[in-house]
Structure formats: structure tokens, C-alpha cells
N, C-alpha and C. Protein backbone atom coordinates (compact mmCIF):
# COMPACT_ATOMS: atom_id res chain seq x y z
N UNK A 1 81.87 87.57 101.51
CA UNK A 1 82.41 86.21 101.43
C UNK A 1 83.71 86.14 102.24
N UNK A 2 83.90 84.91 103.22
CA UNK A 2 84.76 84.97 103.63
C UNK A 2 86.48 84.39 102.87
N UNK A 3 87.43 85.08 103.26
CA UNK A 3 88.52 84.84 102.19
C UNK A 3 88.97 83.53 102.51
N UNK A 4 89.94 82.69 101.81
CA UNK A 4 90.42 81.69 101.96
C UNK A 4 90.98 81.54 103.29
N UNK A 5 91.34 80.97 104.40
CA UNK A 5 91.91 80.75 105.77
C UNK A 5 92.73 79.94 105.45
N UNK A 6 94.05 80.04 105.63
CA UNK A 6 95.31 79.22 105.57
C UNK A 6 95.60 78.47 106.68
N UNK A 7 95.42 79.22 107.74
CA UNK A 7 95.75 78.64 109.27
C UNK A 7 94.74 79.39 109.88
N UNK A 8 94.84 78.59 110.97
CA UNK A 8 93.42 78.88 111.91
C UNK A 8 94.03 77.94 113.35
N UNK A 9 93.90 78.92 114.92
CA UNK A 9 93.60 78.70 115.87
C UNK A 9 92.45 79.79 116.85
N UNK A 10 93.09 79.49 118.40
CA UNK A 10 92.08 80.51 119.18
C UNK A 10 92.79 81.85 118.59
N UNK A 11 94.04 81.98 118.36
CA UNK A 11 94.79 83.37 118.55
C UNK A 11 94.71 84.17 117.14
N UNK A 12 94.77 83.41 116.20
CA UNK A 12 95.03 83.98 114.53
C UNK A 12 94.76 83.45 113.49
N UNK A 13 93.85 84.14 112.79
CA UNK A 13 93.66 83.58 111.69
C UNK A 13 95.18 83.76 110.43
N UNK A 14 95.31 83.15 109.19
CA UNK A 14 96.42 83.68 108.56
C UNK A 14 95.19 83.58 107.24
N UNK A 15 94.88 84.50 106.63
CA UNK A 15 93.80 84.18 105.55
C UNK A 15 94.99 84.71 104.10
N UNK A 16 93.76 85.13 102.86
CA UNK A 16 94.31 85.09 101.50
C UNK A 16 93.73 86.40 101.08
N UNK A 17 94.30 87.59 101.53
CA UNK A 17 93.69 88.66 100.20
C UNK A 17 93.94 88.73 98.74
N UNK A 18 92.10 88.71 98.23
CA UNK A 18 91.84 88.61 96.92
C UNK A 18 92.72 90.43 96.51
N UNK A 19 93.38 90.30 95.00
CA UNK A 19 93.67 91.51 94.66
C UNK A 19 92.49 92.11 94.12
N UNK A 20 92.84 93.39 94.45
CA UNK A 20 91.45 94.64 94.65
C UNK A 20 90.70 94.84 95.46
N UNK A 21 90.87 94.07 96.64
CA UNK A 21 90.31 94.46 98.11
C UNK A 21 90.72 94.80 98.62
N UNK A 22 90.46 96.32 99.27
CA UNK A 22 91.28 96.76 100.48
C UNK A 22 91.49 95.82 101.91
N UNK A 23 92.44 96.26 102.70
CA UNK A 23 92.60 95.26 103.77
C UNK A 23 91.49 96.18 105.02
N UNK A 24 91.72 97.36 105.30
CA UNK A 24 90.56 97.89 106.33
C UNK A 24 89.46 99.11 105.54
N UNK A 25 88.61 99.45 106.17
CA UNK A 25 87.95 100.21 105.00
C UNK A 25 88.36 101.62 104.88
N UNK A 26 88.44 102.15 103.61
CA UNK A 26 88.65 103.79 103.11
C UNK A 26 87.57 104.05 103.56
N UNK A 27 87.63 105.38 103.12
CA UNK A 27 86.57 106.46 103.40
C UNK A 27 85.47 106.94 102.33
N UNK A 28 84.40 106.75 102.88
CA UNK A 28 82.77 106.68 101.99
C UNK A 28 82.58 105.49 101.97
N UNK A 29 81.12 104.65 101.46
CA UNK A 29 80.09 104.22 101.62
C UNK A 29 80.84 102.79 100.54
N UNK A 30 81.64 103.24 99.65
CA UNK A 30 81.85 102.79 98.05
C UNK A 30 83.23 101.80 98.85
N UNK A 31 84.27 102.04 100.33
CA UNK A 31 84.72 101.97 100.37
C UNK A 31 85.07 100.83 101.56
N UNK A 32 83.75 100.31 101.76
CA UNK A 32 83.54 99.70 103.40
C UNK A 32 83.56 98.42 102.88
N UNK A 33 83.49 97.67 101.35
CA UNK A 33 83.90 96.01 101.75
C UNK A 33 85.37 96.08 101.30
N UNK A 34 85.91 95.45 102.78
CA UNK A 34 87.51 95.14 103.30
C UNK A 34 87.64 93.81 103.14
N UNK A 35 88.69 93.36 103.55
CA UNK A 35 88.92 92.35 103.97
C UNK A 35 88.77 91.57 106.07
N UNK A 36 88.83 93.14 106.37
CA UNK A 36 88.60 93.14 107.62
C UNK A 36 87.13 93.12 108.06
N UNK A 37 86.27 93.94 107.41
CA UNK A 37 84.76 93.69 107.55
C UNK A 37 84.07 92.05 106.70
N UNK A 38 84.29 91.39 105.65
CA UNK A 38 84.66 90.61 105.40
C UNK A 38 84.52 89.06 106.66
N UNK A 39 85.71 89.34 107.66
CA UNK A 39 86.05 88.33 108.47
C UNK A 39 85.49 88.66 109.65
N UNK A 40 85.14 90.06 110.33
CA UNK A 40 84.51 90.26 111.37
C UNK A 40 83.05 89.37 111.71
N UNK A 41 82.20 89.48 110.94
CA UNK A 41 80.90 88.57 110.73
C UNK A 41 81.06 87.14 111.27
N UNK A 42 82.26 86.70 111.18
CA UNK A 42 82.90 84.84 111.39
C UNK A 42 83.26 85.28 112.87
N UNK A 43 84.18 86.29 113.00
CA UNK A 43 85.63 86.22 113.82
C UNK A 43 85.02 87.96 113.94
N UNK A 44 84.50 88.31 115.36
CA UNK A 44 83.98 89.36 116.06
C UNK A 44 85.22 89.58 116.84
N UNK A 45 86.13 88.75 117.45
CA UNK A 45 87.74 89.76 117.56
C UNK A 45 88.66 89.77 116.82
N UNK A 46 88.13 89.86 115.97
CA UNK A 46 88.86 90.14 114.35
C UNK A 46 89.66 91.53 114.78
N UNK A 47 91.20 91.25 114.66
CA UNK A 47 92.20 93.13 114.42
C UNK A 47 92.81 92.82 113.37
N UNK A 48 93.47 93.92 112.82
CA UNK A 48 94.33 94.38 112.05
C UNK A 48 95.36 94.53 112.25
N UNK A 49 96.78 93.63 112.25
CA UNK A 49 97.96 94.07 112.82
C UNK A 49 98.97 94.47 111.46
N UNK A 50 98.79 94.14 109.94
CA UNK A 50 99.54 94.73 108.88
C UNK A 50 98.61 94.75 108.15
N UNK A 51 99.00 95.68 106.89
CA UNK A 51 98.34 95.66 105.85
C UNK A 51 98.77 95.58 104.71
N UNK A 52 97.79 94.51 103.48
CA UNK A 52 98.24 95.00 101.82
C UNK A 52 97.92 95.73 100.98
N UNK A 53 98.64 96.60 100.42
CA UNK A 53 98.22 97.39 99.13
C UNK A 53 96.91 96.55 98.66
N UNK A 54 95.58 97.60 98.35
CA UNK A 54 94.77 97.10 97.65
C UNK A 54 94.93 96.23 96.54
N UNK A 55 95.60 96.74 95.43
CA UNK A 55 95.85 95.74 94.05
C UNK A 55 97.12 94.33 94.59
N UNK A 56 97.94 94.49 95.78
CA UNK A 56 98.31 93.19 95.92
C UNK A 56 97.46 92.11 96.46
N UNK A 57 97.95 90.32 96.28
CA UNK A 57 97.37 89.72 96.42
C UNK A 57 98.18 88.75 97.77
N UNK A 58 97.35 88.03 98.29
CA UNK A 58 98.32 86.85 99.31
C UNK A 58 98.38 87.33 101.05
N UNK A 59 98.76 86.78 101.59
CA UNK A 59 98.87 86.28 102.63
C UNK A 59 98.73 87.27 103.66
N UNK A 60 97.86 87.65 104.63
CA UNK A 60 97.83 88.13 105.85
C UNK A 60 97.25 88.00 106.95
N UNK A 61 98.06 88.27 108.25
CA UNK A 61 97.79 87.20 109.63
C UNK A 61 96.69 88.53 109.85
N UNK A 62 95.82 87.71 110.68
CA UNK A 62 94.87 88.29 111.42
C UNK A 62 94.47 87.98 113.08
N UNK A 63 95.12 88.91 113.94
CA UNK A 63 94.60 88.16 115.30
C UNK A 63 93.80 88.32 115.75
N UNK A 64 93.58 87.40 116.97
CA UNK A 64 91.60 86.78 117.48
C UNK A 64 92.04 87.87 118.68
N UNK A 65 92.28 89.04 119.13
CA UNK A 65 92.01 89.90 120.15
C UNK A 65 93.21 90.59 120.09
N UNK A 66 92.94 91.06 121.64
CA UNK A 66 94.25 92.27 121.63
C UNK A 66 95.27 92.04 122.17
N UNK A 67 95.55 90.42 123.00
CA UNK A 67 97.13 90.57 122.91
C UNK A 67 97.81 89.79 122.16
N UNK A 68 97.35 89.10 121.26
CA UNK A 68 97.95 88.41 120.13
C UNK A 68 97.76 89.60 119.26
N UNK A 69 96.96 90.60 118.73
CA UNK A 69 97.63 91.87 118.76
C UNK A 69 99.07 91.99 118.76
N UNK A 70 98.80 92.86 119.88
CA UNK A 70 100.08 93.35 120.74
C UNK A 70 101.26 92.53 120.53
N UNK A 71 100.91 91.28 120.58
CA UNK A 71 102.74 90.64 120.11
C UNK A 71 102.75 90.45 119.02
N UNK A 72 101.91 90.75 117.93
CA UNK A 72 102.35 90.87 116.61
C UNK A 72 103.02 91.83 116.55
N UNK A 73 101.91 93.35 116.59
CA UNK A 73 102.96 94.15 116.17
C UNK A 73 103.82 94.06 116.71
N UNK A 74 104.52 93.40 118.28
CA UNK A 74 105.76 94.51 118.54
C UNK A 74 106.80 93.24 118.04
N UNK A 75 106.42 91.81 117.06
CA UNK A 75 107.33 91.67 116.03
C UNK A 75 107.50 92.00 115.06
N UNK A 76 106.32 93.02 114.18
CA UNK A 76 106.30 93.32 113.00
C UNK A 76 107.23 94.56 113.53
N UNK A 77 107.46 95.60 114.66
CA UNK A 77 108.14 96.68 114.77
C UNK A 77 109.44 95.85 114.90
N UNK A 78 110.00 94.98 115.60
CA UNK A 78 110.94 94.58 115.92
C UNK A 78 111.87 93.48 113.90
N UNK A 79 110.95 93.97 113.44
CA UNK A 79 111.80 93.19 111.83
C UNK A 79 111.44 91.94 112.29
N UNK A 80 111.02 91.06 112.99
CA UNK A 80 110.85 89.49 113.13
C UNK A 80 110.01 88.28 112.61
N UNK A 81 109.09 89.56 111.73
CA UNK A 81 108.12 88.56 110.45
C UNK A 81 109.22 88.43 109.87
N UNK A 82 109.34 87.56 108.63
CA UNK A 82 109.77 87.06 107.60
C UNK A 82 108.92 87.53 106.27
N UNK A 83 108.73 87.84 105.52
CA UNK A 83 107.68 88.11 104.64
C UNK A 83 108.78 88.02 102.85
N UNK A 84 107.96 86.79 102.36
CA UNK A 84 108.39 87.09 100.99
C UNK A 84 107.18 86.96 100.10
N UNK A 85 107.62 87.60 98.36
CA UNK A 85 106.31 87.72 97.75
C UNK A 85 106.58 87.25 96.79
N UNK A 86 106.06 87.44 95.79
CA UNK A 86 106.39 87.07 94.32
C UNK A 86 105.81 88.19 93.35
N UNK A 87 106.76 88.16 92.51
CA UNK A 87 106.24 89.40 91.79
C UNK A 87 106.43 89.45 89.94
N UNK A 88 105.91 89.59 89.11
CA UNK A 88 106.46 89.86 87.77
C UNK A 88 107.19 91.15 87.25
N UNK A 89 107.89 91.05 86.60
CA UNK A 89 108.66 92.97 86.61
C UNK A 89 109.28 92.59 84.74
N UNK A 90 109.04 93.97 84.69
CA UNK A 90 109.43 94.04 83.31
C UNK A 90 110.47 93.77 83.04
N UNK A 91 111.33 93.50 81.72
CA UNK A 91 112.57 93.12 81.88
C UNK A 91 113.68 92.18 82.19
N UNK A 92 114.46 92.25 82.48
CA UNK A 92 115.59 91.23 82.98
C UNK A 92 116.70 91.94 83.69
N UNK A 93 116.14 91.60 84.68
CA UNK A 93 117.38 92.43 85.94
C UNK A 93 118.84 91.20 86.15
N UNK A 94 119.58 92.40 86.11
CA UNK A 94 120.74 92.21 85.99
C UNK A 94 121.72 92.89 87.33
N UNK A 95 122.63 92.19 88.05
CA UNK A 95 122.14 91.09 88.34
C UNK A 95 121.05 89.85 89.09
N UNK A 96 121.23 88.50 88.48
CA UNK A 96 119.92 87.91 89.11
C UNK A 96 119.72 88.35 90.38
N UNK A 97 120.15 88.46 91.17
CA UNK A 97 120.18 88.49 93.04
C UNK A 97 120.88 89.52 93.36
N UNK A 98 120.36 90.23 94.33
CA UNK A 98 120.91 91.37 95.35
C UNK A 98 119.84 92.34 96.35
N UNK A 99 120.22 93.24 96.05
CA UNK A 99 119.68 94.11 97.39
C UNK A 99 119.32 95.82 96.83
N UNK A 100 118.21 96.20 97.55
CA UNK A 100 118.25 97.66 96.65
C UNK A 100 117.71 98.57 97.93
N UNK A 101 118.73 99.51 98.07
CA UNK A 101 118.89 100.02 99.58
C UNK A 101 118.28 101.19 99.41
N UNK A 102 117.20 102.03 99.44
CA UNK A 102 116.89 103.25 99.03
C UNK A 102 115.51 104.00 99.72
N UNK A 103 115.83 104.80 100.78
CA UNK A 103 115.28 105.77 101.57
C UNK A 103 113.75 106.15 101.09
N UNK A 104 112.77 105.62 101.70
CA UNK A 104 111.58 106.38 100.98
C UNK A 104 110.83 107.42 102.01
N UNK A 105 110.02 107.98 100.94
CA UNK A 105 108.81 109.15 101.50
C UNK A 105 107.48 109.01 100.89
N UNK A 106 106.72 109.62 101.56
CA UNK A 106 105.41 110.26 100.76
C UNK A 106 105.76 110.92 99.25
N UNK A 107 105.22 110.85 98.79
CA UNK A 107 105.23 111.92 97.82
C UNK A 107 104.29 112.95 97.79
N UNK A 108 104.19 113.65 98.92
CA UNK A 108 102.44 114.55 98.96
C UNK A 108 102.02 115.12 98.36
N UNK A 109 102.65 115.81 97.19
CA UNK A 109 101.89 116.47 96.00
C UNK A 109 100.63 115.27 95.03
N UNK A 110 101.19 114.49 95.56
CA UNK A 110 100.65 113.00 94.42
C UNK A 110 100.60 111.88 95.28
N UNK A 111 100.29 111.70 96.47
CA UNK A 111 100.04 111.05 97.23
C UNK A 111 98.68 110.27 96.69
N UNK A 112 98.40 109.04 96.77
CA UNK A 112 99.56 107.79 97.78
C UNK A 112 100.88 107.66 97.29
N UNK A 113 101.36 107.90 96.09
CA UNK A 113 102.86 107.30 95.94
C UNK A 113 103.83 108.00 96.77
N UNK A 114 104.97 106.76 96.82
CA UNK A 114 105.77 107.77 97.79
C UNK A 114 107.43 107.82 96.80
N UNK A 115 108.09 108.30 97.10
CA UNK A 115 109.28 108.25 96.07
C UNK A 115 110.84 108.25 97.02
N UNK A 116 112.03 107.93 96.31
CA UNK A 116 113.12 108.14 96.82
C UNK A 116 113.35 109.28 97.43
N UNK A 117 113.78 109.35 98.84
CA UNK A 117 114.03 110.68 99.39
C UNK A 117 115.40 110.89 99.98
N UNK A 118 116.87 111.21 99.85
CA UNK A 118 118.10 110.42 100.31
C UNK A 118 118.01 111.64 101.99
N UNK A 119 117.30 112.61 101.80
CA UNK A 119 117.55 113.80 102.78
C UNK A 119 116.32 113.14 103.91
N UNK A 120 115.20 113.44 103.57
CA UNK A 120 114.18 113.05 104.21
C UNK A 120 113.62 111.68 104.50
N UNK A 121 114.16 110.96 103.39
CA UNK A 121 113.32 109.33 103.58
C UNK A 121 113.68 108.58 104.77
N UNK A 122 112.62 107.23 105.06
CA UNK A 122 112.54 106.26 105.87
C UNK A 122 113.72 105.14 105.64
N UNK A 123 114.89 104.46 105.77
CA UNK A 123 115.62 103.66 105.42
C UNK A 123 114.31 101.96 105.24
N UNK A 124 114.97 101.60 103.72
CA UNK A 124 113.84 100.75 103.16
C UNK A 124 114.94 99.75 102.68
N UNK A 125 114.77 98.82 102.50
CA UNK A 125 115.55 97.72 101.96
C UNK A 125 114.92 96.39 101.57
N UNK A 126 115.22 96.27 100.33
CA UNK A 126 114.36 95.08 99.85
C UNK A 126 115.49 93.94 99.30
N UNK A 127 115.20 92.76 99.32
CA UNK A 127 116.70 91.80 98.62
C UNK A 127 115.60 91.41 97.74
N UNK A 128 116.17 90.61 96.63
CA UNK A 128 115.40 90.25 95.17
C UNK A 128 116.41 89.04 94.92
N UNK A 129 115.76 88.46 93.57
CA UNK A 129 116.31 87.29 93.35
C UNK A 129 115.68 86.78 92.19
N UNK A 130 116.15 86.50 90.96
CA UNK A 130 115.29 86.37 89.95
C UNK A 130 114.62 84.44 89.76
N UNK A 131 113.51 84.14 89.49
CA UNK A 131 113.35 82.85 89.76
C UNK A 131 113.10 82.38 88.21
N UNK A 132 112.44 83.32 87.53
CA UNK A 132 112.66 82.40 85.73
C UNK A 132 112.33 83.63 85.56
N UNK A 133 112.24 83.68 83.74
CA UNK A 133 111.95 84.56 82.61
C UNK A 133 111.08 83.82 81.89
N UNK A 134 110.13 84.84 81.18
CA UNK A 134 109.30 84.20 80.44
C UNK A 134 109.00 85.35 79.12
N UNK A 135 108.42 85.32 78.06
CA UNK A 135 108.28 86.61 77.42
C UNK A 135 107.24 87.83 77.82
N UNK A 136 106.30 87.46 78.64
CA UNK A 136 106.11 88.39 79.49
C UNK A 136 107.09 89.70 80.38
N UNK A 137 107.85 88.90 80.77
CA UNK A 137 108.82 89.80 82.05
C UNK A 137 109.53 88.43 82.95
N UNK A 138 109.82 89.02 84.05
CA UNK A 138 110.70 88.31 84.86
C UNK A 138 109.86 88.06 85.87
N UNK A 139 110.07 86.83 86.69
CA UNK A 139 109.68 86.01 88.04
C UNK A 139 110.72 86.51 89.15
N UNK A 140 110.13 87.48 90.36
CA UNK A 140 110.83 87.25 91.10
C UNK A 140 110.53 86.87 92.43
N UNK A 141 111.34 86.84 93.36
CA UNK A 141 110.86 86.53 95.10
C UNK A 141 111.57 87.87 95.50
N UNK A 142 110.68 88.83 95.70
CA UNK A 142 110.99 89.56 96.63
C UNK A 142 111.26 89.65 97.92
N UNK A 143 112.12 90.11 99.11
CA UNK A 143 111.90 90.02 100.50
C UNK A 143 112.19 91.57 100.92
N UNK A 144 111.01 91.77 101.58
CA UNK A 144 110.98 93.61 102.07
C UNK A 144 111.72 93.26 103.74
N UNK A 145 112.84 93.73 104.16
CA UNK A 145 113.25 93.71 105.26
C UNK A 145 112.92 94.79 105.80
N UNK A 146 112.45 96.21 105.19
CA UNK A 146 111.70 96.94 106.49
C UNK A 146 109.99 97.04 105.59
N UNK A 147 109.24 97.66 106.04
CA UNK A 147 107.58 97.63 105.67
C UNK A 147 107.17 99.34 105.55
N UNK A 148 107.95 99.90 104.76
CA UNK A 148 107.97 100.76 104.15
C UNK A 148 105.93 100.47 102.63
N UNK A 149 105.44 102.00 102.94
CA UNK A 149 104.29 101.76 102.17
C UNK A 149 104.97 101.51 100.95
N UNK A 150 103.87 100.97 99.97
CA UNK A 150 104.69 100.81 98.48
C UNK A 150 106.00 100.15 98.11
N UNK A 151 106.60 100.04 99.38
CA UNK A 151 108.07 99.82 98.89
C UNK A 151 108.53 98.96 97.49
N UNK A 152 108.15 97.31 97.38
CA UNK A 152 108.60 96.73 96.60
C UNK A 152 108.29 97.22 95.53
N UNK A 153 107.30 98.08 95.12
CA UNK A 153 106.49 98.50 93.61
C UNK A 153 108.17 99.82 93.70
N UNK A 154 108.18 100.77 94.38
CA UNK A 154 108.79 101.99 93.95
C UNK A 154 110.27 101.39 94.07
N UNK A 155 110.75 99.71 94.64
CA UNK A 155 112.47 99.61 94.76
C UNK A 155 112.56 99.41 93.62
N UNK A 156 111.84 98.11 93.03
CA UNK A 156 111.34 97.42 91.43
C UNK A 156 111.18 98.31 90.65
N UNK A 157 110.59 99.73 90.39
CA UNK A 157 110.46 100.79 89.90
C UNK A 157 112.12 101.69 89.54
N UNK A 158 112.49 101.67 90.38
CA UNK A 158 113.93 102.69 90.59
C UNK A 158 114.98 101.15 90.14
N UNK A 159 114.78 100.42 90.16
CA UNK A 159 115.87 99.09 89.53
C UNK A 159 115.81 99.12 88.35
N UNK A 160 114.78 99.93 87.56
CA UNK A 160 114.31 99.63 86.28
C UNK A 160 113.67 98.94 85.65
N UNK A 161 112.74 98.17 86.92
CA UNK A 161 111.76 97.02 86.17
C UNK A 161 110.88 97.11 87.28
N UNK A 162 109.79 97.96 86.89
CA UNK A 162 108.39 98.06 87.58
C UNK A 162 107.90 96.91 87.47
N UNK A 163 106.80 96.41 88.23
CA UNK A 163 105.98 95.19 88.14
C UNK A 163 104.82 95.34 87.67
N UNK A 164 104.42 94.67 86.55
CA UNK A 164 103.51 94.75 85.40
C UNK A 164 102.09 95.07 86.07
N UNK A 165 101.50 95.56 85.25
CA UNK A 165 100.53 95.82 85.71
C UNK A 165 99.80 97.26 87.00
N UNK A 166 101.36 98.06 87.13
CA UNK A 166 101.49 98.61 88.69
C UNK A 166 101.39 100.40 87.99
N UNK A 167 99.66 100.87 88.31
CA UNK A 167 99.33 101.89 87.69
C UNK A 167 99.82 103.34 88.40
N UNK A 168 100.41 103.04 89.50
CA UNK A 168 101.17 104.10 89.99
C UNK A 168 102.59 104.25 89.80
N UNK A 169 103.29 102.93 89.48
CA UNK A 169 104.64 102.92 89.41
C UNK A 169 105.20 102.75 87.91
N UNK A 170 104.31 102.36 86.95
CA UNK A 170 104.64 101.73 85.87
C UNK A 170 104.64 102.52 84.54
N UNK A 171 105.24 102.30 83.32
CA UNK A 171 104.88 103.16 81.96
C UNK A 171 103.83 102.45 81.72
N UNK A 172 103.33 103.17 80.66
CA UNK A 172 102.50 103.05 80.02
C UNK A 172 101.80 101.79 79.17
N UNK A 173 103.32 100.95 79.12
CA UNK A 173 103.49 99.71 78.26
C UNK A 173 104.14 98.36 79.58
N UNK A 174 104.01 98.79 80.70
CA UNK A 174 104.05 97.78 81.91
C UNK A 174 102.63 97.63 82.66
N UNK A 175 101.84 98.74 82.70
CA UNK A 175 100.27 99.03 82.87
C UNK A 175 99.90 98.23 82.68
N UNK A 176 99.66 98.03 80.64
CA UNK A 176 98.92 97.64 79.62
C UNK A 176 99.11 96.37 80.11
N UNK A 177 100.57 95.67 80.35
CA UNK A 177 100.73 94.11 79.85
C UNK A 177 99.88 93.10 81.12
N UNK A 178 99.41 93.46 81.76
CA UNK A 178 98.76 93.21 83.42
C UNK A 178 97.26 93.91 83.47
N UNK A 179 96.17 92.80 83.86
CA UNK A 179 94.88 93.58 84.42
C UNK A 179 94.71 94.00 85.86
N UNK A 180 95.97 93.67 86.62
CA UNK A 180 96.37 93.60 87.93
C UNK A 180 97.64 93.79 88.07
N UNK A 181 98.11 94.21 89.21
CA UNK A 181 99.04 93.96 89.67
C UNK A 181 99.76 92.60 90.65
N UNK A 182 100.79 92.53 89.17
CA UNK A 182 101.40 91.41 89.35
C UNK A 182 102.16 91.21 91.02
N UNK A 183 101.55 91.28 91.79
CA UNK A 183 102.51 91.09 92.96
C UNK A 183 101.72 90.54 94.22
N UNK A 184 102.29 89.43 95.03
CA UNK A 184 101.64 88.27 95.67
C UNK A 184 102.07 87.87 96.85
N UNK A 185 101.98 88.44 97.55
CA UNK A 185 102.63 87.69 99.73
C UNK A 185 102.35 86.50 99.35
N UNK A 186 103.45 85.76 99.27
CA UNK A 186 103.41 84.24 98.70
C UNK A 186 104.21 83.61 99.90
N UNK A 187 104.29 83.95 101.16
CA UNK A 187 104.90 83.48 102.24
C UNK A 187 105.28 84.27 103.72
N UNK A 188 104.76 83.96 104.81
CA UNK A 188 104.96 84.68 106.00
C UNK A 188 105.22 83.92 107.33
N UNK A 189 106.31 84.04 107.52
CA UNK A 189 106.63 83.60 108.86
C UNK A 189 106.92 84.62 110.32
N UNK A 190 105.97 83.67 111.30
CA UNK A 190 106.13 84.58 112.74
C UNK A 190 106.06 83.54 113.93
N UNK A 191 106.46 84.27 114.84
CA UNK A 191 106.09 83.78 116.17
C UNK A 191 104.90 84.02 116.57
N UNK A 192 104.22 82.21 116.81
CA UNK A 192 103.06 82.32 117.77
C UNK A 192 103.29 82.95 119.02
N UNK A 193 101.86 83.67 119.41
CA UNK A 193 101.93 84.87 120.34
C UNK A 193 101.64 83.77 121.83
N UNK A 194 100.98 82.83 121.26
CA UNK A 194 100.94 82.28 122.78
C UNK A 194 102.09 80.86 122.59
N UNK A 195 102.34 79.85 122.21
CA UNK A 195 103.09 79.00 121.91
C UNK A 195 104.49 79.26 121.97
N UNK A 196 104.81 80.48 120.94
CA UNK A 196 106.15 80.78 120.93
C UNK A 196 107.19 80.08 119.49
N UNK A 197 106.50 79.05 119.12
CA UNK A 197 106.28 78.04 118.16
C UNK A 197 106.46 79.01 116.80
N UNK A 198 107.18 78.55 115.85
CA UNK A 198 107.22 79.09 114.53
C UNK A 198 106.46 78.89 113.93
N UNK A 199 105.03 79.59 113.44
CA UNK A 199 104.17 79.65 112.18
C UNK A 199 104.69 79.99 110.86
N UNK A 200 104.81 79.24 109.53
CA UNK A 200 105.37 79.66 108.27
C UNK A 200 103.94 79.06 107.33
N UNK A 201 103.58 80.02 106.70
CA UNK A 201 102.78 80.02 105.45
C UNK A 201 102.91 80.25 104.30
N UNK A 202 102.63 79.22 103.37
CA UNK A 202 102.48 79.82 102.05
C UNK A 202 101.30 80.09 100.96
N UNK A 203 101.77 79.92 100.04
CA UNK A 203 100.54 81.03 99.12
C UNK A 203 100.81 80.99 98.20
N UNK A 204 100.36 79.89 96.49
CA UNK A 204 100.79 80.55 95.57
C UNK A 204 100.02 81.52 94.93
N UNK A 205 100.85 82.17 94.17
CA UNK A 205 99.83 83.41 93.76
C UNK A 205 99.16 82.56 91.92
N UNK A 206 98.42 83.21 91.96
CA UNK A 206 97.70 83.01 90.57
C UNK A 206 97.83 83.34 88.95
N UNK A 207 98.89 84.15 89.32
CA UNK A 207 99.31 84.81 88.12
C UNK A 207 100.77 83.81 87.47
């Protein structure tokens, strides 16, 4: 089935990953419906220029060949997407708004997760911002300023308020409260590759 399409020209699609679909396919037989095989069937120059964590949900551009490609990534390398999400997290972070600056890695003994590394890690930076409370947990808008794997689950994690539902990052009693993981690309802005023109999308998430 094809996913929701937000925007649509010759150059890019911007569609809606459902949570629990991978974005390109893993490895084995069990592992080949993507989101990318998915849209190929419609859209035969269907690429891949980012990707979402399987259990997240929301927003990702897809371009119609290889040099709308090519000028994606070299804005996604250059920091020039915009990307914010939404997320639920246990707790009540204190304070509402700021920034959580913290170096990541693999974790290869236990890979996929990756963990704080201050010697070895990638410089990662996420800003936050709390938007309501509810007795569930907290509403927030995340913004990942670099695209570090995992990042917002392991910054949200090390702040002290994992995001519900998040079976790699979470206790036992943040797991439970979520059949998913609470977390949603609820907005992405870029430069059209041929126009030059600002594309901004949104997305609410469902949760």
C-alpha cells in the first residue's frame, strides 16, 4: 500500500511513514516490506536520501532520481533540513526548554543502540521544549540539529525522560505505558532541488 503523500512534484515525493515500517529493507525475506519498496511500484525513481527508525512515525522526503538526490543529501550533510518531531517522554522535564549537548556512539556489544561516548562519540545536539502535560507523560517538540542514529530516544533517555513506549531506551514501566513508540517527524523543511523555493511540511502524529 502506498503511504500517505504530503507533497508531490517531478522531483520529490514528501510521504508519511506508518510506525513499524522500516524505511529501506533489512536483511532476509521477513524484512523486504519498506517503505521504499512500498513507493517504488508508483515512483520507479524512487531513492532514499534519510531515514526513520522503524518504530518512529511521520514525515520523509523522497526524491524522483539522482540529482534531486544529490542536492538533498548535500543539504542534509550541510545541517540545512529543518526537522522537528513530537514526542511523549516520561515525566516532567525541568527545565521546560533547552538543549542537550551529548556525543554519541554505537554501542557494539548491544548494537543497534548507541550510547554517550565523551572520548569517542559523534557531536549530537538536540533542543527540546515542553508543549503540555498530561497524566500520561509530557508533550514535546523535539529539534535534532545533527542526525545522529537514535539520537532523540538516547538525548530524552540521558535527560531522564525516555519516550514512552521506546524498547531500547526505556524502563520497564515507560515500555509498558506505549504499544509504540511515542515519537513522530511532525515537520520538515528544505530546499527545492530544482526551484530553490522553500518546501515546509507537516504531520500530525496520532498519538
Amino acid at each position: 500500500m502506498l503511504p500517505p503523500v504530503v507533497y508531490q512534484d517531478s522531483a520529490l515525493l514528501v510521504v508519511e511513514k506508518p510506525a513499524g515500517l522500516l524505511t529501506v529493507p533489512g536483511r532476509g525475506p521477513d524484512k523486504q516490506d519498506c517503505l521504499i519498496n512500498r513507493i517504488l511500484p508508483h515512483y520507479p525513481n524512487a531513492r532514499i536520501v534519510h531515514r526513520l527508525d522503524q518504530p518512529t512515525s511521520g514525515l520523509v522526503i523522497i526524491p524522483l532520481g539522482y540529482e534531486p538526490q544529490k542536492h538533498l543529501a548535500r543539504q542534509f550533510e550541510q545541517r540545512q533540513v529543518h526537522k522537528r518531531y513530537i514526542a511523549v517522554v516520561a515525566g516532567r522535564p525541568d527545565p521546560l526548554e533547552g538543549e542537550v549537548d551529548l556525543p554519541l556512539i554505537c554501542d557494539w556489544p548491544n548494537r543497534p543502540r548507541q550510547k554517550v561516548d565523551y572520548t569517542e562519540g559523534k557531536p549530537a545536539l538536540t533542543r527540546y521544549r515542553v508543549v503540555s502535560h498530561d497524566e500520561a507523560g509530557t508533550r514535546m517538540a523535539l529539534e535534532p540539529v545533527t542526525g545522529r542514529s537514535h539520537q532523540l530516544r538516547v538525548h530524552m533517555m540521558a535527560l531522564g525522560h525516555p519516550i514512552l513506549g521506546d524498547t531500547l531506551y526505556g524502563t520497564s514501566e515507560t515500555i509498558s505505558a506505549s504499544e509504540r513508540l511515542l515519537l513522530h517527524a511532525a515537520s520538515i523543511e528544505f530546499t527545492h532541488p530544482r526551484t530553490g523555493s522553500q518546501v515546509h511540511c507537516d504531520s500530525t502524529p496520532v498519538f
